[in-house]
N, C-alpha and C. Protein backbone atom coordinates (compact mmCIF):
# COMPACT_ATOMS: atom_id res chain seq x y z
N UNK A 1 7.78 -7.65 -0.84
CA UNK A 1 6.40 -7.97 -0.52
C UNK A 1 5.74 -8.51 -1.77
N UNK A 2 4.78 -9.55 -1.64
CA UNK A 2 4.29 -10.06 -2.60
C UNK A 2 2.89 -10.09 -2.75
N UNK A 3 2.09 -9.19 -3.89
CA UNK A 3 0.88 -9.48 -3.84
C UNK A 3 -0.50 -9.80 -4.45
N UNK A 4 -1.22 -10.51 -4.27
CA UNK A 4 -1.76 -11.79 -5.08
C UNK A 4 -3.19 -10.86 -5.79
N UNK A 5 -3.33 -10.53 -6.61
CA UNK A 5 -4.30 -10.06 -7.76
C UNK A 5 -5.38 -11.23 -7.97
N UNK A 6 -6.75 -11.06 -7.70
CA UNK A 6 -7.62 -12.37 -8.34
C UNK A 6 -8.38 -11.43 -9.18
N UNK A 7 -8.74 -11.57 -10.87
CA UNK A 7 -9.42 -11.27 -11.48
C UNK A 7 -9.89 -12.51 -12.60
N UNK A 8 -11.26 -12.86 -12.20
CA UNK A 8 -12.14 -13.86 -12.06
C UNK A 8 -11.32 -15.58 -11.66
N UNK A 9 -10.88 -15.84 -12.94
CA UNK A 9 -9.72 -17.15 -12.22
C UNK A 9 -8.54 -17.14 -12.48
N UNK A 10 -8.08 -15.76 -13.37
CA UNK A 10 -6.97 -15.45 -13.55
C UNK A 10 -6.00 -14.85 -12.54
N UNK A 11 -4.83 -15.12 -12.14
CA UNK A 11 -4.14 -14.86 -11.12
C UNK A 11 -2.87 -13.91 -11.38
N UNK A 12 -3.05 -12.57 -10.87
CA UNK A 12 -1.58 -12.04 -11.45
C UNK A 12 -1.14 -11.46 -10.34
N UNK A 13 0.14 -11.45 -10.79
CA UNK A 13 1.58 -11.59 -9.29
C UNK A 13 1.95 -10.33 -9.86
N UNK A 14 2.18 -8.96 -8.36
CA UNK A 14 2.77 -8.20 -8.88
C UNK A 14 3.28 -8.16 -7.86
N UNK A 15 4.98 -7.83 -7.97
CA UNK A 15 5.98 -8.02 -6.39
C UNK A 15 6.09 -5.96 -6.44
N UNK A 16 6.23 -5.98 -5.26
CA UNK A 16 6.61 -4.30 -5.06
C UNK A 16 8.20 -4.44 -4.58
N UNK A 17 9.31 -4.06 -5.02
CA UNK A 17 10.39 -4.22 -4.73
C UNK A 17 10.64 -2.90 -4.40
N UNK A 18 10.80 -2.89 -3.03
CA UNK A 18 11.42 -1.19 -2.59
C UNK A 18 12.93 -1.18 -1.83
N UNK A 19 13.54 -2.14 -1.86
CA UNK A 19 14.92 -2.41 -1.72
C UNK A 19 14.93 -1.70 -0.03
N UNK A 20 16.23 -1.78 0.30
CA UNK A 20 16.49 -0.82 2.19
C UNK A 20 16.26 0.55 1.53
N UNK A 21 16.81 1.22 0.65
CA UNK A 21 16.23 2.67 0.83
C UNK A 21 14.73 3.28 0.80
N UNK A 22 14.52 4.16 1.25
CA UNK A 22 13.39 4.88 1.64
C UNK A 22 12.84 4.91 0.55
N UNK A 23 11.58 5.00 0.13
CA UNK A 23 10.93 5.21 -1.27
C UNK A 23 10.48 6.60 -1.55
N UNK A 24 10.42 7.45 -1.72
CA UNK A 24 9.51 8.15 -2.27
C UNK A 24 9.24 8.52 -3.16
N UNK A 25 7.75 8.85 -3.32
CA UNK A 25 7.11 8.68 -4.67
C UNK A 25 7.29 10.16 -5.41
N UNK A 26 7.96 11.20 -5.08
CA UNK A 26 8.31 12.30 -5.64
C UNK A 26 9.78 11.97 -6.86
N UNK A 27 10.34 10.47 -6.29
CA UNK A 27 11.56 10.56 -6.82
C UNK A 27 11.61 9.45 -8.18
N UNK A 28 11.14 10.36 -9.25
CA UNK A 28 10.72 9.26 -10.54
C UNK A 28 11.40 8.11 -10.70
N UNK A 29 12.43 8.28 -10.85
CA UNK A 29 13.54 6.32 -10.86
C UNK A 29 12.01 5.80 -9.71
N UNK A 30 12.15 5.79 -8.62
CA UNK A 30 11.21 4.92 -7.74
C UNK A 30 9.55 5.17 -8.17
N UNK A 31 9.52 5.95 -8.78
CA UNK A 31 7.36 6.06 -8.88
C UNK A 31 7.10 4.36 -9.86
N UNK A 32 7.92 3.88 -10.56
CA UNK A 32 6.92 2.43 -10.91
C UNK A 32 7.32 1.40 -10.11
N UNK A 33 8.33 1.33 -9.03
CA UNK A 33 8.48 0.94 -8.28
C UNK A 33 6.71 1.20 -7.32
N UNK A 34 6.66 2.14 -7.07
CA UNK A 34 5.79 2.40 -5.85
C UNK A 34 4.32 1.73 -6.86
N UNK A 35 4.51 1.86 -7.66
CA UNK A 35 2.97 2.04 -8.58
C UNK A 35 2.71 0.36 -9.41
N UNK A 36 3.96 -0.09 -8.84
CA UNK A 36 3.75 -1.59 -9.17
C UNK A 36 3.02 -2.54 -8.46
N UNK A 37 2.31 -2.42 -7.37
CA UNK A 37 1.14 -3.32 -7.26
C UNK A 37 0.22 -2.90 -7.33
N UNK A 38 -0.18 -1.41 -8.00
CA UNK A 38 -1.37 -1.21 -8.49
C UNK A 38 -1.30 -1.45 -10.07
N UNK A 39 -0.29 -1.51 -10.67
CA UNK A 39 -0.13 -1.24 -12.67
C UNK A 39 -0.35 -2.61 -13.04
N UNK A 40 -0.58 -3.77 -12.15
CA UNK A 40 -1.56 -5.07 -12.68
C UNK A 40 -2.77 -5.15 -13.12
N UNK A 41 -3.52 -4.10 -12.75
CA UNK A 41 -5.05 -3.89 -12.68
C UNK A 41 -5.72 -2.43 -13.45
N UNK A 42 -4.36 -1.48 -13.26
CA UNK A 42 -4.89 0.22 -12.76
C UNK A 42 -3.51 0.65 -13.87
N UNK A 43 -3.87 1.56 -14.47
CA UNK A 43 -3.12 2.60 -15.27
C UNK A 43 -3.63 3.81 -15.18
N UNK A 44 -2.10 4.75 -15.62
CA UNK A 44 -3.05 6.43 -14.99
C UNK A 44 -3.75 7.01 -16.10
N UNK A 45 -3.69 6.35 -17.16
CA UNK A 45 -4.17 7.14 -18.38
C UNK A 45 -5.66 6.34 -19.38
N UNK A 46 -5.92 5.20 -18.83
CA UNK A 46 -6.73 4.37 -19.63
C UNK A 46 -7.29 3.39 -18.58
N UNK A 47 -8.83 2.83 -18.93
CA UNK A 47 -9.41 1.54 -18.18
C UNK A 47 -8.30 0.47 -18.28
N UNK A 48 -8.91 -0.39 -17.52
CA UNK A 48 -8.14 -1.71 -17.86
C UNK A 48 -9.29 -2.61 -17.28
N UNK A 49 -8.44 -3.69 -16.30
CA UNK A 49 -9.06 -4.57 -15.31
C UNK A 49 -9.79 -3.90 -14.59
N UNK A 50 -9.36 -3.00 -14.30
CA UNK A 50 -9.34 -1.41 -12.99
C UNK A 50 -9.56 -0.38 -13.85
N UNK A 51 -10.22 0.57 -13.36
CA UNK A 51 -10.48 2.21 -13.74
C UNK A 51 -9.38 2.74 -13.62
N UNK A 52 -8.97 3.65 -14.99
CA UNK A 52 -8.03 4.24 -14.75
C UNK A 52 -7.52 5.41 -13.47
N UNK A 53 -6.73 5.69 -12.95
CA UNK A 53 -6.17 5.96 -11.98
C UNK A 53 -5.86 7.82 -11.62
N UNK A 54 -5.26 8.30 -13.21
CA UNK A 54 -5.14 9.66 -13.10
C UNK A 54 -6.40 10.70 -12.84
N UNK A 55 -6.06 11.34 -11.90
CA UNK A 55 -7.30 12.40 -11.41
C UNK A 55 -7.58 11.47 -10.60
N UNK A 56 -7.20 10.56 -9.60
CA UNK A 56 -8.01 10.43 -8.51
C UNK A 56 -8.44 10.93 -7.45
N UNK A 57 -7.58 11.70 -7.18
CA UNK A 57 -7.87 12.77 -6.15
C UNK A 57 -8.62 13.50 -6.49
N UNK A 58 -9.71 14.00 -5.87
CA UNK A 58 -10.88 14.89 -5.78
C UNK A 58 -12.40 14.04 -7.16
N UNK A 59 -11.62 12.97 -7.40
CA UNK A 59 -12.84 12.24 -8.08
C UNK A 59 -13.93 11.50 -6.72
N UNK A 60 -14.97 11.30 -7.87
CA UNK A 60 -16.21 10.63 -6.81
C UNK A 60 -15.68 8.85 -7.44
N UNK A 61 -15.72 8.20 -6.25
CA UNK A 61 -16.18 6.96 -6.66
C UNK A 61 -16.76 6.50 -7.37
N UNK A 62 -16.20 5.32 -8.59
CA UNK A 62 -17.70 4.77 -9.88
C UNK A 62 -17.60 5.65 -10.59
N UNK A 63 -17.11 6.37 -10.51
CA UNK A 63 -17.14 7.96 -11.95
C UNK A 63 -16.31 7.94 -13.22
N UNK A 64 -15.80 6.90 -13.27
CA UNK A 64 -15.05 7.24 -14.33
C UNK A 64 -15.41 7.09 -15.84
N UNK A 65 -15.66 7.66 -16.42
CA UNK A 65 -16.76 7.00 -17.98
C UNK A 65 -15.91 5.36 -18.54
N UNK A 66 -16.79 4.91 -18.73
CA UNK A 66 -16.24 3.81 -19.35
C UNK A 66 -16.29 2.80 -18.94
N UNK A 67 -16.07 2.78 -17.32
CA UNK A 67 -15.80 1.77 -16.52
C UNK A 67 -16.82 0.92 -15.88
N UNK A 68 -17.04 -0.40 -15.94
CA UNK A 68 -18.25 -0.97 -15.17
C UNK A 68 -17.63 -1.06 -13.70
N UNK A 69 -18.20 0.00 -12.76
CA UNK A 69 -18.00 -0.40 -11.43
C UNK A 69 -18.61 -1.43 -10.55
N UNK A 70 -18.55 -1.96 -9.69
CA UNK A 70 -19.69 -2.51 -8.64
C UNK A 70 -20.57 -1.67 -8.47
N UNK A 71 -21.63 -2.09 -7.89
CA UNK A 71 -22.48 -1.47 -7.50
C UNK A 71 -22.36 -0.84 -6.09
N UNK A 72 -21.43 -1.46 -5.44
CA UNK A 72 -21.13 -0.87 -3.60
C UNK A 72 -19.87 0.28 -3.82
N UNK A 73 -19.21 0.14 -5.20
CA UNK A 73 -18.55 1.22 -5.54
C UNK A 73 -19.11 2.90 -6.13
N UNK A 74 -20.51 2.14 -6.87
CA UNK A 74 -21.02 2.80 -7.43
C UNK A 74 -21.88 3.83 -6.35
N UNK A 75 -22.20 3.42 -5.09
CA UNK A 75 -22.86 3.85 -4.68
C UNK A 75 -21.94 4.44 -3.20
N UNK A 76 -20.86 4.16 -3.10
CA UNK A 76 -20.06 4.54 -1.77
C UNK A 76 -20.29 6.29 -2.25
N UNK A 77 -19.98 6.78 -3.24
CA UNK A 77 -20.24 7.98 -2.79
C UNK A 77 -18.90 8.88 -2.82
N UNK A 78 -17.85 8.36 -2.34
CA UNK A 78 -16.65 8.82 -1.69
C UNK A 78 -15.58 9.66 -2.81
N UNK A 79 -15.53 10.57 -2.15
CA UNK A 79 -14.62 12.04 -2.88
C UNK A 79 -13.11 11.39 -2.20
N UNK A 80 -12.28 10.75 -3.29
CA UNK A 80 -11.13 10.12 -2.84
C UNK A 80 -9.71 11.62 -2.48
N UNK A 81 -9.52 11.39 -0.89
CA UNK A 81 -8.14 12.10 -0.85
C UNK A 81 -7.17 11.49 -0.23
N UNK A 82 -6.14 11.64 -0.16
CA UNK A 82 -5.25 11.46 0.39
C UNK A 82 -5.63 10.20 1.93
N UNK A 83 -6.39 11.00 2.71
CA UNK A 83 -6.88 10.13 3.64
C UNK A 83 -7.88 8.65 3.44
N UNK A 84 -8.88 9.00 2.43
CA UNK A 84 -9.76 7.79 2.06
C UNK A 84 -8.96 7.01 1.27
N UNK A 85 -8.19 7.18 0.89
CA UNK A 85 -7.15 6.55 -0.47
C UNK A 85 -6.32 5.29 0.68
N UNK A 86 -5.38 6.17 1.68
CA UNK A 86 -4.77 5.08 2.29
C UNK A 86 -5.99 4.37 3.20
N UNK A 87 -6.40 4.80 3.78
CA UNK A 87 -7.77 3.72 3.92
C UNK A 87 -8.13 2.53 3.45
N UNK A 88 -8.51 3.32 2.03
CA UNK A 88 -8.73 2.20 0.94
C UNK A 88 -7.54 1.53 0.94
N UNK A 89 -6.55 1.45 0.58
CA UNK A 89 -5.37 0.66 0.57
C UNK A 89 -4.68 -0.19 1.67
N UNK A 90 -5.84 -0.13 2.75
CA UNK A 90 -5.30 -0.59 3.95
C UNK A 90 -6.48 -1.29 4.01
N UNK A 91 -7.82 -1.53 3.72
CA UNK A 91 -8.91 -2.17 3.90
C UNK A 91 -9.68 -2.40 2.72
N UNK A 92 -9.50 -2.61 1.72
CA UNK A 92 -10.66 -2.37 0.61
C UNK A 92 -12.02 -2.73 1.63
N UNK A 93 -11.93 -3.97 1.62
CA UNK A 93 -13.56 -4.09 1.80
C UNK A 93 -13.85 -3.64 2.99
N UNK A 94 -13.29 -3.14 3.84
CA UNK A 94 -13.90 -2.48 4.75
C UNK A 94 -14.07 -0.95 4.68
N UNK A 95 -13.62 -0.44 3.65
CA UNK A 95 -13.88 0.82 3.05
C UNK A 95 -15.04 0.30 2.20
N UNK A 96 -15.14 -0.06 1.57
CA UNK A 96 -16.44 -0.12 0.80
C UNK A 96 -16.79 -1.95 0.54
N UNK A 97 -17.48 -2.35 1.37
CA UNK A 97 -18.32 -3.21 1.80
C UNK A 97 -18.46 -3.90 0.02
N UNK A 98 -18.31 -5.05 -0.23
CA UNK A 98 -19.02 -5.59 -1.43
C UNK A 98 -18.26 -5.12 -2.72
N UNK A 99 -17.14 -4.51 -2.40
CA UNK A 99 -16.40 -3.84 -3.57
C UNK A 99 -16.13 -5.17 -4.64
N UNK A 100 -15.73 -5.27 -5.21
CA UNK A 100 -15.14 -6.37 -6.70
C UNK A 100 -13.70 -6.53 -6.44
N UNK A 101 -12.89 -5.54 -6.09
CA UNK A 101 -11.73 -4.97 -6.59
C UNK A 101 -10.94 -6.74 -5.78
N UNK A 102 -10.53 -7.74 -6.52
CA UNK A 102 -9.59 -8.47 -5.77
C UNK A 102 -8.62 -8.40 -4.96
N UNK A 103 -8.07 -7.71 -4.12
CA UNK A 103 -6.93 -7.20 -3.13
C UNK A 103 -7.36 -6.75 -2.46
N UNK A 104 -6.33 -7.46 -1.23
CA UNK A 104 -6.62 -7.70 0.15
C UNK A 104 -6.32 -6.49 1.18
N UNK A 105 -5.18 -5.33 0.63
CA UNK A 105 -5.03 -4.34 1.19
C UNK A 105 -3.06 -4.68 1.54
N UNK A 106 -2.37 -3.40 1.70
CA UNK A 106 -1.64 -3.24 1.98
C UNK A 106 -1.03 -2.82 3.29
N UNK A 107 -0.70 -3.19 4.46
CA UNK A 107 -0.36 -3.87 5.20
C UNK A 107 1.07 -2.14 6.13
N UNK A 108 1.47 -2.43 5.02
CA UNK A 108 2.63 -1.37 5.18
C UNK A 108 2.22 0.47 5.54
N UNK A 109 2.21 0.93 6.41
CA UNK A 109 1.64 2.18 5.97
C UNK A 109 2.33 3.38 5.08
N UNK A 110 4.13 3.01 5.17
CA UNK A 110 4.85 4.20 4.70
C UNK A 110 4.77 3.54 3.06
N UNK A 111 4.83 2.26 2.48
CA UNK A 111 4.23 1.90 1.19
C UNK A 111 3.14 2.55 0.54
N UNK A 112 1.98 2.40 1.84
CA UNK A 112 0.55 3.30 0.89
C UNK A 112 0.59 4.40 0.63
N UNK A 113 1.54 5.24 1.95
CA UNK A 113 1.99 6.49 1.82
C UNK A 113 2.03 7.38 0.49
N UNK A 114 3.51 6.19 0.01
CA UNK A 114 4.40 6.26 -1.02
C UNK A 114 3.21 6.38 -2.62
N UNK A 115 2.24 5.18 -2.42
CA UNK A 115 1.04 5.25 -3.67
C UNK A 115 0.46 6.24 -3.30
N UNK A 116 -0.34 6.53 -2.25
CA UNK A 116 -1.12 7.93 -2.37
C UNK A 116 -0.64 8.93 -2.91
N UNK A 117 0.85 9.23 -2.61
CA UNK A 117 2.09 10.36 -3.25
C UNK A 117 1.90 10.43 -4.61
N UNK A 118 2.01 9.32 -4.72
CA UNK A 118 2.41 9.08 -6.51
C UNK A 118 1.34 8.97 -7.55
N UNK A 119 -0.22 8.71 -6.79
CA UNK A 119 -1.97 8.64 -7.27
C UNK A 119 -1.80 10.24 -7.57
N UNK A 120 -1.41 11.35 -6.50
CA UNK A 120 -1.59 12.43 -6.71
C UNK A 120 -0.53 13.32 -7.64
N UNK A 121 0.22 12.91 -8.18
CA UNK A 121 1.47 13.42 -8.99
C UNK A 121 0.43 12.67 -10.83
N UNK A 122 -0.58 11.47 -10.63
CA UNK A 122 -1.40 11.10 -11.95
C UNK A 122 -2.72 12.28 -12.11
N UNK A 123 -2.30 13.13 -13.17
CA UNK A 123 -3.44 13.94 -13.89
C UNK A 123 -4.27 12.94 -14.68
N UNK A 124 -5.62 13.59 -14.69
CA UNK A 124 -6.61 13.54 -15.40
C UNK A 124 -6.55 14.04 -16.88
N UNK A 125 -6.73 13.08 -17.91
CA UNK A 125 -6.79 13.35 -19.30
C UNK A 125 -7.72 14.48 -20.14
């Protein structure tokens, strides 16, 4: 699967290669596999393009120090779990209306699965 990153006119390609076997994100050889079309934008330990990633679970939306969010991020409100997460990964902008975040959503559900797994295995610093 191939998927297309826009951050302002810069364009970055990150392929998710999960080969015929099953992925899961418990099984480290496969976690940067799974975590490779978010690690264009998103790291679990530091800002980037993207707010860093570790502790997402049970964080509020826009919260992260450091980070300039949107403002439709800033204001969604949303205590990310497991459920709002694949959501989000299946709709950005229809999870939060006006978001920034360039990507279109992931398509696959046992893929988002696999990231939600592996969002929650990233601690907070």
């Amino acid at each position: 699967m191939r998927i297309i990153v826009r951050a302002s006119t810069l364009f970055v390609f990150a392929s998710l290669t999960l080969g015929s076997a099953p992925t899961h994100a418990q099984d480290s050889e496969k976690s940067p596999q799974v975590f490779a079309a978010c690690a264009a934008c998103h790291a679990a330990d530091k800002n980037g393009i993207g707010p860093k990633l570790g502790g997402i679970i049970g964080r509020t939306s826009g919260s992260v120090e450091g980070f300039r969010y949107s403002r439709a991020m800033k204001n969604a409100k949303i205590v990310w779990d497991a459920k709002i997460l694949d959501a989000y990964l299946s709709e950005p902008q229809k999870v939060v209306p006006g978001n920034v975040m360039p990507f279109s959503g992931i398509a696959d559900a046992q893929q988002r699965t696999d990231i939600v797994s592996y969002l929650g295995t990233l601690k907070a610093d």
